[in-house]
N, C-alpha and C. Protein backbone atom coordinates (compact mmCIF):
# COMPACT_ATOMS: atom_id res chain seq x y z
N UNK A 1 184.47 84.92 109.04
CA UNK A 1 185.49 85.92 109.32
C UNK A 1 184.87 87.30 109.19
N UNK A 2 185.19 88.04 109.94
CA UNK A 2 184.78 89.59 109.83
C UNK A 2 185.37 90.65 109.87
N UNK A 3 185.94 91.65 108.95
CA UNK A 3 186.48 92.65 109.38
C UNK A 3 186.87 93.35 110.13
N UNK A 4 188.00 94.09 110.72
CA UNK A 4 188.36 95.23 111.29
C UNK A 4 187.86 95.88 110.78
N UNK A 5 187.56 96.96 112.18
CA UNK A 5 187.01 98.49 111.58
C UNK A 5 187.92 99.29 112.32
N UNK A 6 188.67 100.56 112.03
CA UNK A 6 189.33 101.40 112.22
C UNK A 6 188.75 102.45 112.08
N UNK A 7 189.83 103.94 112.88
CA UNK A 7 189.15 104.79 112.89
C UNK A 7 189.92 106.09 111.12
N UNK A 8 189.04 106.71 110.42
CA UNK A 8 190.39 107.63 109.78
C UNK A 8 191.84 107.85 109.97
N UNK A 9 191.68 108.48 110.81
CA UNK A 9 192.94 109.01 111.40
C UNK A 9 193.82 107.24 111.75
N UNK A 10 193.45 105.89 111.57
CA UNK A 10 194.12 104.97 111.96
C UNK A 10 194.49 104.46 110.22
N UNK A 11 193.62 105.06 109.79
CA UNK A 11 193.52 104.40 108.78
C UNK A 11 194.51 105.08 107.45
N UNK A 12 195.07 106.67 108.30
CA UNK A 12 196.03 107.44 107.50
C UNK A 12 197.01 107.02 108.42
N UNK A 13 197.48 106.64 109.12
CA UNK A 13 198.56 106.45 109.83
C UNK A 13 198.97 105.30 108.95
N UNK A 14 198.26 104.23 109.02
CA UNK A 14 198.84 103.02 108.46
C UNK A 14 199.55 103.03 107.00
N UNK A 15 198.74 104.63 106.28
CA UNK A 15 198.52 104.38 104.58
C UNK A 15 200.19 105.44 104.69
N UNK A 16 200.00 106.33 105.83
CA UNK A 16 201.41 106.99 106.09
C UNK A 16 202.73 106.13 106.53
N UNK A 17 202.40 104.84 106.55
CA UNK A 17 203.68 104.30 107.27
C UNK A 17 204.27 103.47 106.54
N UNK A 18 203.55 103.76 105.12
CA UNK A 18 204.50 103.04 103.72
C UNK A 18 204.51 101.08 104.23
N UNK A 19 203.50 101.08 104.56
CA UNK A 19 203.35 99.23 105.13
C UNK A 19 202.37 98.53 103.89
N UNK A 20 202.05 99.63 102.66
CA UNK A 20 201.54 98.82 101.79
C UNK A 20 200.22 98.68 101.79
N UNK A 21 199.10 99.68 102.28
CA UNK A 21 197.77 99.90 102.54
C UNK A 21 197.29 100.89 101.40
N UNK A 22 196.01 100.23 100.81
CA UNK A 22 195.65 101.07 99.82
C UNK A 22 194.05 101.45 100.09
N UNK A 23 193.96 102.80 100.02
CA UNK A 23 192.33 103.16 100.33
C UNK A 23 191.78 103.04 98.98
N UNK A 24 190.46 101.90 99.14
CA UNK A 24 189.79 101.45 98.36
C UNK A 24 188.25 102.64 98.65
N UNK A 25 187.91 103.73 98.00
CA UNK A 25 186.90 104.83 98.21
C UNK A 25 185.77 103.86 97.34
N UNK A 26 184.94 103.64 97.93
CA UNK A 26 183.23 102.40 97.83
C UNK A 26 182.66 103.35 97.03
N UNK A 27 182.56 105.07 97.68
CA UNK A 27 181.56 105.69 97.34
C UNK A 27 181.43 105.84 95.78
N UNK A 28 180.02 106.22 95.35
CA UNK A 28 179.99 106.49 93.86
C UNK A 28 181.48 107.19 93.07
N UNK A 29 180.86 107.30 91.95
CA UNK A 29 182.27 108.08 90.77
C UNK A 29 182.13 109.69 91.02
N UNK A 30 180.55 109.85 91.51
CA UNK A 30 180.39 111.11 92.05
C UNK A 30 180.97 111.76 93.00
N UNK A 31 180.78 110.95 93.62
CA UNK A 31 181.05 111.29 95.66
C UNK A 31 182.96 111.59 95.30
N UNK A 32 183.17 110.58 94.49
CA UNK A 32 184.67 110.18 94.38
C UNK A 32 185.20 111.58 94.02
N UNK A 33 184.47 111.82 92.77
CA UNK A 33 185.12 113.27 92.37
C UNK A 33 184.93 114.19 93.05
N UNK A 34 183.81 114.25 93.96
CA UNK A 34 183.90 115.73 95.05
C UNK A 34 184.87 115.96 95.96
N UNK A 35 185.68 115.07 96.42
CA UNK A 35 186.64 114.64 97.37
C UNK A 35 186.83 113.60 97.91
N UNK A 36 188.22 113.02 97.96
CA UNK A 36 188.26 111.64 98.53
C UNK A 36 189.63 111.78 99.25
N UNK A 37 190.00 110.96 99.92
CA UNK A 37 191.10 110.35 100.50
C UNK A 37 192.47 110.84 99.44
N UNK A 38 193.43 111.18 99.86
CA UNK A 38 194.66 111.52 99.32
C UNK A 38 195.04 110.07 98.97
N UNK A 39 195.52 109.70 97.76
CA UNK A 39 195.67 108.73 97.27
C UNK A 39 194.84 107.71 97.08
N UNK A 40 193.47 107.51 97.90
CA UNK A 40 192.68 106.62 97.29
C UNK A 40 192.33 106.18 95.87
N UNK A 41 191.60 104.98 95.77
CA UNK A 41 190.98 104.63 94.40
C UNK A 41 189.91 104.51 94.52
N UNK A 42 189.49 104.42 93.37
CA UNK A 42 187.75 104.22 93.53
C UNK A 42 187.12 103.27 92.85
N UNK A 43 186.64 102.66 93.56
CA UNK A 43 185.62 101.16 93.09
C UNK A 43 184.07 101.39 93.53
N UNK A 44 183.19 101.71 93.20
CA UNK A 44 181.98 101.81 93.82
C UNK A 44 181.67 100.70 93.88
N UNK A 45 180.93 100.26 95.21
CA UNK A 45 180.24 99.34 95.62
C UNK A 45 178.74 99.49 94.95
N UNK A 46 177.97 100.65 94.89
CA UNK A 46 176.55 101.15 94.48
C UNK A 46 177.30 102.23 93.62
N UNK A 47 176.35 102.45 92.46
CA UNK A 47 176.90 103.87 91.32
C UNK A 47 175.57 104.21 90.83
N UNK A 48 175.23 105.25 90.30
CA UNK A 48 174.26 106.28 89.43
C UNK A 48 173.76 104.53 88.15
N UNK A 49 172.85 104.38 87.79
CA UNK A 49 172.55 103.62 86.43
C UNK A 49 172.16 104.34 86.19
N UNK A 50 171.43 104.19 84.54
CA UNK A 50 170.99 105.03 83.51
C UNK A 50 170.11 106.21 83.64
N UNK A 51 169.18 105.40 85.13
CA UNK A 51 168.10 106.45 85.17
C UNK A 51 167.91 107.32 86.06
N UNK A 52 169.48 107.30 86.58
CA UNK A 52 170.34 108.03 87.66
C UNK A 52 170.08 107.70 89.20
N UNK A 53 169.22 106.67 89.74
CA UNK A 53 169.32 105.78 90.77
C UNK A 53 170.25 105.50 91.12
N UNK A 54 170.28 104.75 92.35
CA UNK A 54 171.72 104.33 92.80
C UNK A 54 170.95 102.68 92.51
N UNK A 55 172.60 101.96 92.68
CA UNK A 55 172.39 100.60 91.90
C UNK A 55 173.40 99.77 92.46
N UNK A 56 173.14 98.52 92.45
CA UNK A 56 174.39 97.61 92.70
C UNK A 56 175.59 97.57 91.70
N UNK A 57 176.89 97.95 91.48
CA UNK A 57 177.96 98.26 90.67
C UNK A 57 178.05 96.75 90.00
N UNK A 58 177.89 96.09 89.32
CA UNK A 58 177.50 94.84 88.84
C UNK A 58 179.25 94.16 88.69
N UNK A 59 180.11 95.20 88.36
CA UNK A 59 181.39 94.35 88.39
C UNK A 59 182.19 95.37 89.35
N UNK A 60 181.70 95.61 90.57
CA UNK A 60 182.75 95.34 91.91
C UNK A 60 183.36 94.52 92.15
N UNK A 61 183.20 93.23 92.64
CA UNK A 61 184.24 92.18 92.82
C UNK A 61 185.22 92.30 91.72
N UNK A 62 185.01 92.08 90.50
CA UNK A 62 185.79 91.53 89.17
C UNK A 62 186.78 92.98 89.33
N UNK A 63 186.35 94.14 89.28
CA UNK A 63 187.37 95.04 89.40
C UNK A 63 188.56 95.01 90.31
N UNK A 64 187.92 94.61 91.65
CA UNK A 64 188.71 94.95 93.03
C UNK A 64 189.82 93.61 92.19
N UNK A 65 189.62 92.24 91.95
CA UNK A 65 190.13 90.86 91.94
C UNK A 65 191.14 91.87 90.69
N UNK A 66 190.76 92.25 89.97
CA UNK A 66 191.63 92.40 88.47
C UNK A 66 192.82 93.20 89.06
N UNK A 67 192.85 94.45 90.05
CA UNK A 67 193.97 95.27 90.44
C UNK A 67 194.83 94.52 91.86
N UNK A 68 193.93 93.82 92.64
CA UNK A 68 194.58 93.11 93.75
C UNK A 68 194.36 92.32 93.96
N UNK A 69 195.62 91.64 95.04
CA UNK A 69 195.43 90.19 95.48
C UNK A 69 194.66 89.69 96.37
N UNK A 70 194.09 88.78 96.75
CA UNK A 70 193.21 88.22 97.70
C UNK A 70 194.28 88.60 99.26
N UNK A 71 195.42 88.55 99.34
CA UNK A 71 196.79 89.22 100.19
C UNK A 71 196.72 90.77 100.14
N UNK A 72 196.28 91.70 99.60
CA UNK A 72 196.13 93.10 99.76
C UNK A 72 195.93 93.46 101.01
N UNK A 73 196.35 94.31 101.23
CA UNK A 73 195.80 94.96 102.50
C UNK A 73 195.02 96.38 101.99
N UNK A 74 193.91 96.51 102.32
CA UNK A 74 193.01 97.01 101.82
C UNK A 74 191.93 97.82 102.76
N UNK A 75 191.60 99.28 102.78
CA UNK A 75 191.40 99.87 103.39
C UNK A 75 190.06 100.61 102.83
N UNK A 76 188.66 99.75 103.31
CA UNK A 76 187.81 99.93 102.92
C UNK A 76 186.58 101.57 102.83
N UNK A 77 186.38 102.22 102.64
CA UNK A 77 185.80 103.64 103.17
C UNK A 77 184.85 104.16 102.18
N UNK A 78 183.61 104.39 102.94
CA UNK A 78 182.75 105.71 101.84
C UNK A 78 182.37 106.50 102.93
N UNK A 79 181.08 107.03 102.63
CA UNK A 79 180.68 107.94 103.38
C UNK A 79 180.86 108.06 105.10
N UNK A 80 180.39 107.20 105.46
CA UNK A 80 180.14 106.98 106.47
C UNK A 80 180.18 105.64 107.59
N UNK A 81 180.64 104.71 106.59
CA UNK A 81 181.02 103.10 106.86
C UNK A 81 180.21 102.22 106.75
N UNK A 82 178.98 102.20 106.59
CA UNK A 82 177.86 101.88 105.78
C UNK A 82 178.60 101.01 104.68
N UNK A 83 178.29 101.65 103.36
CA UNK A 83 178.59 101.09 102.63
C UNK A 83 179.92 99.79 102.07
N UNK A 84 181.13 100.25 103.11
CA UNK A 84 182.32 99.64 103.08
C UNK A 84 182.11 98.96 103.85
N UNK A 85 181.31 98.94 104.89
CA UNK A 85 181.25 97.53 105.93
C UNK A 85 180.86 96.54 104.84
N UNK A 86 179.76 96.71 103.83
CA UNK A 86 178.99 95.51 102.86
C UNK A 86 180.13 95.20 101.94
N UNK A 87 180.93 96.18 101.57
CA UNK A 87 181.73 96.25 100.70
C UNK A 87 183.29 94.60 101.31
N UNK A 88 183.37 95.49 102.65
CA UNK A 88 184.52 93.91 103.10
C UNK A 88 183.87 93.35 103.50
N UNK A 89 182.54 92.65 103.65
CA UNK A 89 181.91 91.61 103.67
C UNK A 89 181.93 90.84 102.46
N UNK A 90 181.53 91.29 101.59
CA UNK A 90 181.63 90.82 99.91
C UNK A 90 183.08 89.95 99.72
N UNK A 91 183.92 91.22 99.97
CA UNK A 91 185.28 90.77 99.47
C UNK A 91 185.88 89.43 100.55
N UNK A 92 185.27 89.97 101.87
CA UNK A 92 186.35 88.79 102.36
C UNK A 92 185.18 87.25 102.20
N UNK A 93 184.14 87.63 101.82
CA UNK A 93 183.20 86.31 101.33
C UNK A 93 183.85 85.52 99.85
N UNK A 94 184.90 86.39 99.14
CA UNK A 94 185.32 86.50 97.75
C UNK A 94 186.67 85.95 97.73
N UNK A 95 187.34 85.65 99.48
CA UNK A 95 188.98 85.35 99.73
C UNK A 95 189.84 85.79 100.27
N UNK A 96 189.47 87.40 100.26
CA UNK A 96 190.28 88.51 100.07
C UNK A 96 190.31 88.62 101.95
N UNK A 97 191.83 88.83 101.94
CA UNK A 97 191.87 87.95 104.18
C UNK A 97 192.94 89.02 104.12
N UNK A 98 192.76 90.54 103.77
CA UNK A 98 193.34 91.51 105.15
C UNK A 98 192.48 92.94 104.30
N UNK A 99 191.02 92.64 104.68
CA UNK A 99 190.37 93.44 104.32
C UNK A 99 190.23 94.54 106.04
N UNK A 100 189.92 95.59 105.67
CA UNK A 100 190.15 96.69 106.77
C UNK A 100 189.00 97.69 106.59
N UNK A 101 187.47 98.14 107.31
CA UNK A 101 186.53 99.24 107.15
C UNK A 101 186.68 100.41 107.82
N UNK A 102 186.70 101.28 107.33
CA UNK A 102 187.15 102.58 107.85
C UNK A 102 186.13 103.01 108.49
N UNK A 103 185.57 102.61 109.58
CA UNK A 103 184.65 103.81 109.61
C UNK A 103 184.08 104.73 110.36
N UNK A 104 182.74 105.42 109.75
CA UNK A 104 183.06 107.11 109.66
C UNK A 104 183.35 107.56 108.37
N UNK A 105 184.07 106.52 107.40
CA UNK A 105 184.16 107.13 106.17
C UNK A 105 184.79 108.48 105.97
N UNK A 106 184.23 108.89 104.94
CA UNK A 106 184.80 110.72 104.59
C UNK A 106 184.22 111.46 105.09
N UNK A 107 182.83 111.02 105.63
CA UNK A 107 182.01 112.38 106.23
C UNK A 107 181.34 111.84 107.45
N UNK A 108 181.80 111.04 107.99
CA UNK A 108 181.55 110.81 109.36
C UNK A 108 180.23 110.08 109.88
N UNK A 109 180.12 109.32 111.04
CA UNK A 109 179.35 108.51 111.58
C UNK A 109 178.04 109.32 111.81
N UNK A 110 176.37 109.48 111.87
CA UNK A 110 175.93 110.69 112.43
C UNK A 110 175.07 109.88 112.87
N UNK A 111 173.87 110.59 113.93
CA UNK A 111 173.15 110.34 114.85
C UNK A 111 171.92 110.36 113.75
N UNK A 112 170.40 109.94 114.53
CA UNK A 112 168.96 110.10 113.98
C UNK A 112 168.74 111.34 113.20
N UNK A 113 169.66 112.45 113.99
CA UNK A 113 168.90 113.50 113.14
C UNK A 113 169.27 114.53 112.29
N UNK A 114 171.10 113.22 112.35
CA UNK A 114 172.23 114.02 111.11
C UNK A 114 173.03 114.50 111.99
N UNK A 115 173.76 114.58 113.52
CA UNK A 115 174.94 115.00 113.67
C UNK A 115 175.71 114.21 113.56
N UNK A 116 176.73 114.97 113.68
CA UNK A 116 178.04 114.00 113.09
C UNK A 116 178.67 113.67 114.58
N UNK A 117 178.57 112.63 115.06
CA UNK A 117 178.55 111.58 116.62
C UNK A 117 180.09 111.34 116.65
N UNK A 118 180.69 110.85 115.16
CA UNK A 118 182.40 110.43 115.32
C UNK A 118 182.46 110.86 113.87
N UNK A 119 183.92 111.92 113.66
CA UNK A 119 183.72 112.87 112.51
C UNK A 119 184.66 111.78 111.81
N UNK A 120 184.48 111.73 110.17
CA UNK A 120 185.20 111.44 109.29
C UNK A 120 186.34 112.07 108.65
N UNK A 121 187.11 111.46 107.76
CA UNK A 121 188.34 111.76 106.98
C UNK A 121 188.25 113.64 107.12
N UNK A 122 187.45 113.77 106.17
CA UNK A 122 187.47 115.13 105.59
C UNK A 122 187.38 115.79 107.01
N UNK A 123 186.22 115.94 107.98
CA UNK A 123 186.51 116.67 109.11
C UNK A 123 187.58 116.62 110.09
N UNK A 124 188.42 115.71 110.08
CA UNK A 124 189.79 115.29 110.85
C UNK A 124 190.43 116.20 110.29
N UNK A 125 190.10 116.94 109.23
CA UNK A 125 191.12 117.57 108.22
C UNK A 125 192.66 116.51 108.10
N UNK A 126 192.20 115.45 107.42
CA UNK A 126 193.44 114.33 106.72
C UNK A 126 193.38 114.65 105.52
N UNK A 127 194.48 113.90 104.90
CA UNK A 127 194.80 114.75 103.11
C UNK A 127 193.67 114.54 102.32
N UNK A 128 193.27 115.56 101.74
CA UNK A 128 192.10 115.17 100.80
C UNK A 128 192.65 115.57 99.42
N UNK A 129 192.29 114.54 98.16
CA UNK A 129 192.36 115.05 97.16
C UNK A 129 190.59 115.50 95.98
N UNK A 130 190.90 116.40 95.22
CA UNK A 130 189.71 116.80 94.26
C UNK A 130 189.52 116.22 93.22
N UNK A 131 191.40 116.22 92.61
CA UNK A 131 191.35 115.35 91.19
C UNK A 131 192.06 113.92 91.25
N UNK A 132 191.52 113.02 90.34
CA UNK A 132 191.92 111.82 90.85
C UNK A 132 193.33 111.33 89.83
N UNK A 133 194.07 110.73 90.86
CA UNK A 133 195.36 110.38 90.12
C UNK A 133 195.45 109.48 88.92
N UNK A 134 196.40 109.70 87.96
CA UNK A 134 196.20 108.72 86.87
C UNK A 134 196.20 107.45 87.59
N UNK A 135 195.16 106.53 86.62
CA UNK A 135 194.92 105.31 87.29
C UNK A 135 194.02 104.87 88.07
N UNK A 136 193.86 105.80 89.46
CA UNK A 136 192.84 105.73 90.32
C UNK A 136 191.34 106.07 90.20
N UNK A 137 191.07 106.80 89.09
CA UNK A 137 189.61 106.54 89.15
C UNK A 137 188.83 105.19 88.09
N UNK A 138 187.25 104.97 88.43
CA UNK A 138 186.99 104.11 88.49
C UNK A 138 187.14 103.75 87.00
N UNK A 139 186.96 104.76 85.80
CA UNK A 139 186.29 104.54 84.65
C UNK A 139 188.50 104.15 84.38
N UNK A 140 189.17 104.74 85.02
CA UNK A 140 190.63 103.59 84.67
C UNK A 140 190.97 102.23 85.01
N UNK A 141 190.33 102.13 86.49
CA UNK A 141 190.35 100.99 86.75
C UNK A 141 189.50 99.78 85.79
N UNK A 142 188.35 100.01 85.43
CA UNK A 142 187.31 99.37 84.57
C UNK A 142 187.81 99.11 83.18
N UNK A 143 188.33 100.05 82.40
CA UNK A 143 189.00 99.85 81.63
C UNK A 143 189.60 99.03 81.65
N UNK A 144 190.49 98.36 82.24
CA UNK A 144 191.49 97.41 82.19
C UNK A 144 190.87 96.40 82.71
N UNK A 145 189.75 96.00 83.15
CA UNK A 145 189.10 95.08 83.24
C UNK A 145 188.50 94.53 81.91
N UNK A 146 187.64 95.61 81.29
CA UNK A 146 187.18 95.33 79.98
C UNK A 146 187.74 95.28 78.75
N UNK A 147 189.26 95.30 78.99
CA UNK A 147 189.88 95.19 77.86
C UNK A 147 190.63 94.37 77.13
């Protein structure tokens, strides 16, 4: 089975039409806090480890499984769609059957030498938020995993 990929702007329509779509933001806790999706959450797929590398997030799955159902409808996105394409590969390898990749992400699809070819979230100018809602960031979500 393989994912849909959608475009932003399809992907705020749906999250606007109160049908029960939740943007799952892949990108780091970093990326997350610079700006993300108006209402998104954040699960990193890859995050900063100790020695500030990027890294495989070792309990992605277990997080995503602990807040939703394998029935979610779920609206995959980081940067650029990269990462969330691997991201609903994982998950729908994991059960999870109305997984959705945004992509383009937040900052858009780009060419060899960095233009931006099909613009993302943030350049569509769609809602962006700075601070993250109670609940939605990652170190809340994790919490309640580890607890």
């Amino acid at each position: 089975m393989r994912s849909r990929s959608i475009s932003p702007k399809e992907a705020h329509d749906l999250m606007a039409g109160k049908t029960g779509y939740v943007y799952v933001d892949v990108r780091s806790v970093a990326e997350f806090a610079a700006g993300h999706p108006a209402s998104a959450v954040n699960v990193p797929l890859l995050d900063h480890d100790a020695s500030g590398r990027m890294a495989p997030n070792p309990d992605f799955l277990s997080v995503v499984r602990a807040h939703f159902t394998p029935e979610a409808k779920l609206l995959l996105g980081c940067l650029s769609g990269q990462r969330s394409a691997k991201a609903a590969e994982i998950l729908e390898q994991a059960g999870f059957r109305n997984v959705t990749n945004v992509r383009c992400g937040f900052g858009g699809e780009r060419d060899f030498m960095g233009r931006v070819v099909e613009p993302g979230w943030a350049e569509l100018g769609l809602p962006v938020e700075r601070e993250s809602r109670m609940g939605a960031s990652y170190e809340a979500l994790r919490s309640k995993v580890r607890a």
